[in-house]
Protein backbone atom coordinates (compact mmCIF):
# COMPACT_ATOMS: atom_id res chain seq x y z
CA UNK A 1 -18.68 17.20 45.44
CA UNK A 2 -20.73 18.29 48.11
CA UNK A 3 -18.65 20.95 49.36
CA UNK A 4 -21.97 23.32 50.02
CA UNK A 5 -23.45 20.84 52.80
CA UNK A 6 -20.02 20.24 53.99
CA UNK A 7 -18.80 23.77 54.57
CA UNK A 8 -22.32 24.79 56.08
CA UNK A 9 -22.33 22.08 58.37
CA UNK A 10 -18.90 21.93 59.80
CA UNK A 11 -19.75 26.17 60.42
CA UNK A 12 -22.37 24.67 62.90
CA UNK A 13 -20.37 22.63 64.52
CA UNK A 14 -17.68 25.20 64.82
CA UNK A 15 -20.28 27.71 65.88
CA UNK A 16 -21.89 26.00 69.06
CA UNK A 17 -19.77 26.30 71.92
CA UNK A 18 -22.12 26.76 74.89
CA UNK A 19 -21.12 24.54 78.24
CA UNK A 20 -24.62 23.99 79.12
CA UNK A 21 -27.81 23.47 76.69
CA UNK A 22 -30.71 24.72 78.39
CA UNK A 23 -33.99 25.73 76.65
CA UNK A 24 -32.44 28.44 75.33
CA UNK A 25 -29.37 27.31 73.99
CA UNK A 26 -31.38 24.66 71.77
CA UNK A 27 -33.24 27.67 70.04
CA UNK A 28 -29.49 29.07 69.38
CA UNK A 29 -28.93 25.94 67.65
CA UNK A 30 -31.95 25.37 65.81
CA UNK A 31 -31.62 29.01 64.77
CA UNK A 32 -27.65 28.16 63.66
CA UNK A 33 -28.87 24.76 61.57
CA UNK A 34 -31.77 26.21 60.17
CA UNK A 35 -30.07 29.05 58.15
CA UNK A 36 -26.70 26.75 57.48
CA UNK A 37 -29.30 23.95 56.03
CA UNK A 38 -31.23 26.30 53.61
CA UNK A 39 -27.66 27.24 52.88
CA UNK A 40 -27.05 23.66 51.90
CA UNK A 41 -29.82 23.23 49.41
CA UNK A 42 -32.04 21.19 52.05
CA UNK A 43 -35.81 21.32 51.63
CA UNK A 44 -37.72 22.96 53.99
CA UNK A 45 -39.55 20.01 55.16
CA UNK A 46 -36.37 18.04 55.60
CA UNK A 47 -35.04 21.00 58.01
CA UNK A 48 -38.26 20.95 59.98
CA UNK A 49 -37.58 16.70 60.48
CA UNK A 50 -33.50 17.54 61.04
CA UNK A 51 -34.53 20.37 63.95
CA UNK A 52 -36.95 18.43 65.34
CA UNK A 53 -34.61 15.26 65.31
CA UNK A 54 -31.94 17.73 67.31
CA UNK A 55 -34.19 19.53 69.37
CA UNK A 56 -35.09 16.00 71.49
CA UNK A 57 -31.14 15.16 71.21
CA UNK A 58 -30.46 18.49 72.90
CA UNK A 59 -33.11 18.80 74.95
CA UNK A 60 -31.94 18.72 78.35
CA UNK A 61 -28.47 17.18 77.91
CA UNK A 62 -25.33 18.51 79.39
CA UNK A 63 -22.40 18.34 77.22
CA UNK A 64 -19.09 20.12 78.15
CA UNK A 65 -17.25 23.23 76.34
CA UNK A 66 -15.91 22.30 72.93
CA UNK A 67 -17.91 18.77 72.67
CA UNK A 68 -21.21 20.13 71.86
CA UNK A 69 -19.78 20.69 68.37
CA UNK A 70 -18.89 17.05 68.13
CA UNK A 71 -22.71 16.30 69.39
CA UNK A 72 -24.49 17.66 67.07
CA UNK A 73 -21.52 17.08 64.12
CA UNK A 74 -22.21 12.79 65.53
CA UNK A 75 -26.22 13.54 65.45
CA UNK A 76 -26.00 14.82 62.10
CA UNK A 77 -24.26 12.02 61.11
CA UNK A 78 -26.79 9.75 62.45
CA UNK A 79 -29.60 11.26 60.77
CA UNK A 80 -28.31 11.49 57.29
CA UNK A 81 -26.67 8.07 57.59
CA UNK A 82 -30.38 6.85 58.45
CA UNK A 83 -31.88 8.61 55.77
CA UNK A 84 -29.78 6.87 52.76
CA UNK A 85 -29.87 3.78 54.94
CA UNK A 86 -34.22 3.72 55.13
CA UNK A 87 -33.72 4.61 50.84
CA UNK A 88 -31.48 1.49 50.40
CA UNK A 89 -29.30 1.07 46.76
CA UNK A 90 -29.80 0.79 42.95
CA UNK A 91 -27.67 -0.89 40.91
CA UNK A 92 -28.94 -0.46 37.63
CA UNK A 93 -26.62 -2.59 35.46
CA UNK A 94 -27.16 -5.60 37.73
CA UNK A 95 -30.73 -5.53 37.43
CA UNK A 96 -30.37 -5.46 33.64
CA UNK A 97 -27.98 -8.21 33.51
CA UNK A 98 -30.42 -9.54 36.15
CA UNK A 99 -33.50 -10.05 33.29
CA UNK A 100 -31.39 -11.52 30.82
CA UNK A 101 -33.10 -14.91 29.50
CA UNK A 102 -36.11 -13.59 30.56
CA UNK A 103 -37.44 -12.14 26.91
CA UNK A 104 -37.88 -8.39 28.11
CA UNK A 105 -35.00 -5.87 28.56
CA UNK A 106 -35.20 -3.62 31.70
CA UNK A 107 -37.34 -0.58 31.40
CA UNK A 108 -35.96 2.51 32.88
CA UNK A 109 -38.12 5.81 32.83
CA UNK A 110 -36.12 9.10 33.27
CA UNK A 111 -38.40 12.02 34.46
CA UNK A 112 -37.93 15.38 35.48
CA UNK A 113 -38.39 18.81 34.30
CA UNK A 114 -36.43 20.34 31.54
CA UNK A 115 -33.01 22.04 32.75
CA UNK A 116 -31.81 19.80 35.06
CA UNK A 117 -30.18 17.85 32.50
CA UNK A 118 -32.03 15.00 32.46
CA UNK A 119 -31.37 13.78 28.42
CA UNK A 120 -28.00 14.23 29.04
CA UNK A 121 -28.09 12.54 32.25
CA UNK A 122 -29.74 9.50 30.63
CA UNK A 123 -27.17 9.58 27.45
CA UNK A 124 -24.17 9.25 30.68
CA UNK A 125 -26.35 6.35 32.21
CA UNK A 126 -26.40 4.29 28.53
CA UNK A 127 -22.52 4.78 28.46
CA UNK A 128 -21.97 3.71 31.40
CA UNK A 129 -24.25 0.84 30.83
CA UNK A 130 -22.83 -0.20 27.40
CA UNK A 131 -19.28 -0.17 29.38
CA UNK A 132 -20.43 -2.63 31.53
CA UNK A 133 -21.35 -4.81 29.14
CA UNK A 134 -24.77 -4.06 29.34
CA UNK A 135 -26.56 -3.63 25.86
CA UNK A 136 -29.12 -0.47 25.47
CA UNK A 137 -31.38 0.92 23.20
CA UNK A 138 -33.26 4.65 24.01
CA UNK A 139 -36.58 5.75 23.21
CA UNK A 140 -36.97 9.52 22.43
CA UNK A 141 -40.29 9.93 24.23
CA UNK A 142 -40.27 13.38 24.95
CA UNK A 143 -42.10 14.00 21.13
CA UNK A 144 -43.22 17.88 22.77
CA UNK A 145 -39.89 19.79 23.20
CA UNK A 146 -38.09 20.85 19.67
CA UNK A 147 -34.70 19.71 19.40
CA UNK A 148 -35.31 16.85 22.03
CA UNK A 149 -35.40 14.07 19.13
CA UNK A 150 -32.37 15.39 17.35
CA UNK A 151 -30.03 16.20 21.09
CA UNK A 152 -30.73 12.15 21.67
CA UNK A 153 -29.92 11.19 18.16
CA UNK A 154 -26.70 12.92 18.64
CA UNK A 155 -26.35 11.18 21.88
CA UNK A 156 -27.28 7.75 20.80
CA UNK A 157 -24.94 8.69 17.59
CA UNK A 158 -22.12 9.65 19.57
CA UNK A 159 -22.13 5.99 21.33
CA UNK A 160 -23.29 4.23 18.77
CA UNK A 161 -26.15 3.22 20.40
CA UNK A 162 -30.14 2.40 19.04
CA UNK A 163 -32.52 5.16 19.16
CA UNK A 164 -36.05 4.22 18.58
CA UNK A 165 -38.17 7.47 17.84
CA UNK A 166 -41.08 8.79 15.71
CA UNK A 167 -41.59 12.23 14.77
CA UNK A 168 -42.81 15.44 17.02
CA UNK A 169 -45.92 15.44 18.62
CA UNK A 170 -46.29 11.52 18.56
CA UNK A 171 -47.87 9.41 21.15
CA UNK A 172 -45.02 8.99 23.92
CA UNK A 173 -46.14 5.82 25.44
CA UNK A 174 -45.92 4.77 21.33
CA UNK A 175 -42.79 5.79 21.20
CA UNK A 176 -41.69 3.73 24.33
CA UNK A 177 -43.49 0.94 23.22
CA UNK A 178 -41.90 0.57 19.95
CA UNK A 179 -38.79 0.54 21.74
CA UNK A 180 -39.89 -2.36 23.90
CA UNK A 181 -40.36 -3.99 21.23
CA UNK A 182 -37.58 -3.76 19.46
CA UNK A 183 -35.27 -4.65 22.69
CA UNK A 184 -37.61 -8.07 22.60
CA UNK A 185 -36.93 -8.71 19.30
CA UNK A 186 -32.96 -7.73 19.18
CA UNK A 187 -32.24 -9.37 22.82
CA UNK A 188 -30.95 -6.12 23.99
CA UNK A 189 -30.70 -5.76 27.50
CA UNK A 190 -32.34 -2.35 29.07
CA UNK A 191 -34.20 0.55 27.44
CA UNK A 192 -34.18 3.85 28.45
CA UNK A 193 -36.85 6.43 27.79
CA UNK A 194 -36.67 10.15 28.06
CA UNK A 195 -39.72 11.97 28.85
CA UNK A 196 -40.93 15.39 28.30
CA UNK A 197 -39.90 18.07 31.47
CA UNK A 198 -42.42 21.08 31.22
CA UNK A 199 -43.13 21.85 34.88
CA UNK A 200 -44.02 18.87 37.37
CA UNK A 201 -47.40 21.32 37.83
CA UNK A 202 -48.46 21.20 34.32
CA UNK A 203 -51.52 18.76 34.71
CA UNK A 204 -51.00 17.28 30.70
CA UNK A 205 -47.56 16.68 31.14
CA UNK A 206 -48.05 14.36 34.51
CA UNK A 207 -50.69 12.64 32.69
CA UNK A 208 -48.32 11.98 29.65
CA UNK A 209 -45.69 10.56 31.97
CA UNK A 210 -48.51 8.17 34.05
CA UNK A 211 -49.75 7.17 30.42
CA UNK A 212 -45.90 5.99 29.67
CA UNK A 213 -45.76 4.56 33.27
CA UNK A 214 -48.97 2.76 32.63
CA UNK A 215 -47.99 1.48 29.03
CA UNK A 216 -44.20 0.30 30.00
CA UNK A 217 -44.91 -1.04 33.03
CA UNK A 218 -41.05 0.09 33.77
CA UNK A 219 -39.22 -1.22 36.48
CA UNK A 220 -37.27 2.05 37.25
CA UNK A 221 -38.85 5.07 37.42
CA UNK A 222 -35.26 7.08 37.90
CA UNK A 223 -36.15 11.21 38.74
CA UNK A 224 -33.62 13.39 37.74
CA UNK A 225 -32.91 16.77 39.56
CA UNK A 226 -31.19 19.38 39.46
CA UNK A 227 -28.28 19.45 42.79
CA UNK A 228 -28.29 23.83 42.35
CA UNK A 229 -32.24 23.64 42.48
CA UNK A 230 -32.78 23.92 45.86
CA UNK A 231 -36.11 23.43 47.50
CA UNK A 232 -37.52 23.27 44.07
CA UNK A 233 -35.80 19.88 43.15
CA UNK A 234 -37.42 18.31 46.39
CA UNK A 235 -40.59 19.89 45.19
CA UNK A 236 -40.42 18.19 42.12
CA UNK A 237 -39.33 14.53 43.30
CA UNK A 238 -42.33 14.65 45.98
CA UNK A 239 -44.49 15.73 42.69
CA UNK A 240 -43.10 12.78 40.44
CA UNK A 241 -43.20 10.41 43.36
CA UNK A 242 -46.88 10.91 44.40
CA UNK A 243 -47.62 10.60 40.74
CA UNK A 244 -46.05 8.27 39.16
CA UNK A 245 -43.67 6.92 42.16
CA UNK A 246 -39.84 7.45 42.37
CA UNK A 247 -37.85 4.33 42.48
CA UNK A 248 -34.35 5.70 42.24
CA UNK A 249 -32.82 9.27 41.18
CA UNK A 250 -30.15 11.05 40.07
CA UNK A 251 -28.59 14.55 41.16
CA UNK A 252 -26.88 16.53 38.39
CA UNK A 253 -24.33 19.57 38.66
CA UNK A 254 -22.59 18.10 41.75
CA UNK A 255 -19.39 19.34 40.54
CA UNK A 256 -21.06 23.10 41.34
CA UNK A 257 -20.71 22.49 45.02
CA UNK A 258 -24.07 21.42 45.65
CA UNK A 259 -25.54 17.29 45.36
CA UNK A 260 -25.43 16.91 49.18
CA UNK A 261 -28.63 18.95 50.47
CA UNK A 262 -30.39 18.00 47.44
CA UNK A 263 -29.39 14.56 47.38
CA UNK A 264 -30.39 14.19 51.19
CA UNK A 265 -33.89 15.48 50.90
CA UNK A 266 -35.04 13.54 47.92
CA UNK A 267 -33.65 10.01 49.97
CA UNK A 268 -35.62 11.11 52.75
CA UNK A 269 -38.97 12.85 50.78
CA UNK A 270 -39.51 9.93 48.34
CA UNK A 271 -37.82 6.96 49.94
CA UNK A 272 -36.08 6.65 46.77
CA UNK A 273 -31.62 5.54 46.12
CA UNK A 274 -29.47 7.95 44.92
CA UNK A 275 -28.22 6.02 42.07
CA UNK A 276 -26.10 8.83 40.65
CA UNK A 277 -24.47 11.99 41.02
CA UNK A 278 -23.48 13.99 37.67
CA UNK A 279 -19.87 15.78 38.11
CA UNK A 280 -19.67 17.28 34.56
CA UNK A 281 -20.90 17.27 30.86
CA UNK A 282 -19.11 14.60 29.53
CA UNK A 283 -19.66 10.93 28.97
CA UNK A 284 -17.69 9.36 31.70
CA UNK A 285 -19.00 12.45 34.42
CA UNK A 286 -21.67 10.23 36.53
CA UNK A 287 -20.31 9.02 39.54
CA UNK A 288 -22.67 5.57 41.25
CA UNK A 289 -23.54 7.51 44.31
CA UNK A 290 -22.00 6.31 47.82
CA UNK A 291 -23.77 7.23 50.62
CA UNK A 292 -21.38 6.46 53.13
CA UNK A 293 -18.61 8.60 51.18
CA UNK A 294 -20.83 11.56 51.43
CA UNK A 295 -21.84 11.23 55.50
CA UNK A 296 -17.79 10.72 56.15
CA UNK A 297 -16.89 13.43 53.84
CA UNK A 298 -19.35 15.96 54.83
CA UNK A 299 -20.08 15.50 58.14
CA UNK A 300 -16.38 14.15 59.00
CA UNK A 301 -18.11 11.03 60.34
CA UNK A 302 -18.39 7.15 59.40
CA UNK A 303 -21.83 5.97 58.59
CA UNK A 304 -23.76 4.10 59.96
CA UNK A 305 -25.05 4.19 63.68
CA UNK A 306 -28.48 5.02 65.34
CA UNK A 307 -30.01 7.28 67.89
């Protein structure tokens, strides 16, 4: 995973050679991270706090030939280190196993916009749930998108898991509800609902998922984005999260090269844990995300450390 932040970043370092940084030379860089970040699949915003975070590191130090790679290659470290650090962790099947005895199952709300793979993301989440010994049940909220019901049946099917759902163009906080319920009623440990993902801009579709928000009372509200996405994945966490608020996400298609940039500017954008990082299609493909793995095995660095 990762291999697009890592390859773009190491280039920097590589690139940056100059004896003395002077006024000038810091533009060079900036002008060097800036493309080999967008490159990366970092939000725009996230460059302009990265840049800014270098420019002062730069600014007016003197660092021999062939170290000023290792500079900036340390300060990047630093930054991104900081950045999961300030978003914390999620474990999800300790805070289900967490509310047992207490006569409500942990609530988890999946959002997102359709194509990032956020049903199947959420049918990988209840398998690796129910392996943990963690019992599940979903509810098939997103009632607006045809096939939506029937791809989580299949899912829920497939691992023998409860699927509480009504039919198309139901209420979705209903829908969630009911599924409350029956996790009260059956002791079973977390529920999961899927939402509907039209575009994070489509006014009725925020509203539906702050209704469900409202209703459930969740206590995850886990965003779901696509790694490949780009800018537009940050776009759409910072849309969730001002709406609805982000408490943990999930980066899909990691296996494409990508996870890092995007995984790096939602941390930082919403405050929000990576909790997972999708590597494939099947089942077993979610990897718990490890923050520290990704600044050593990008960046070629341990984490931790300040500025």
């Amino acid at each position: 995973m990762f291999e697009g932040l890592r390859g773009a970043l190491s280039g920097v370092a590589r690139s940056i050679t100059e004896k003395q940084i002077d006024g000038g030379d810091v533009d060079a860089v900036m002008a060097e991270l800036d493309v080999a970040l967008l490159e990366a699949d970092v939000a725009v915003d996230v460059i302009d706090m990265i840049k800014a975070d270098m420019r002062e590191a730069l600014s007016g130090s003197s660092v021999r030939r062939g170290e000023v790679g290792a500079f900036v290659r340390s300060r990047l470290a630093e930054y991104v280190s900081r950045a999961f650090e300030g978003a914390g962790t999620v474990d999800i099947a300790a805070l289900a196993r967490a509310k047992r005895g207490s006569g409500s199952p942990l609530v988890v709300v999946f959002v997102g916009i359709n194509g990032t793979g956020k049903t199947t993301t959420l049918a990988k989440v209840a398998h690796a749930l129910a392996s943990s010994g963690v019992t599940v049940a979903i509810a098939a909220a997103d009632t607006f998108r045809s096939g939506a019901i029937e791809q989580l049946r299949a899912h829920a099917d497939a691992l023998g898991i409860k699927l509480v759902a009504q039919n198309y163009g139901s209420d979705p906080a209903a829908v969630a509800r009911d599924a409350i319920l029956y996790a009260r009623r059956h002791g079973v440990d977390c529920v999961l609902v899927d939402t509907a993902g039209r575009m994070q801009t489509n006014r009725n579709l925020m509203d539906q998922v702050s209704k469900i928000v409202n209703v459930t009372s969740p206590d995850l509200k886990v965003f779901v984005g696509d790694s490949l996405a780009g800018n537009d994945t940050a776009s759409q966490a910072r849309e969730f999260h001002e709406r609805v608020g982000v408490d943990a996400a999930i980066v899909t298609k990691a296996d494409g090269g990508g996870g890092g940039g995007a995984a790096l500017s939602i941390a930082k954008l919403t405050s929000a844990p990576i909790a997972y990082a999708g590597t494939g299609q099947g089942y077993g493909d979610l990897e718990p995300f490890d923050a520290g793995a990704l600044v050593e095995s990008v960046l070629g660095a341990p984490a931790g450390g300040g500025a």
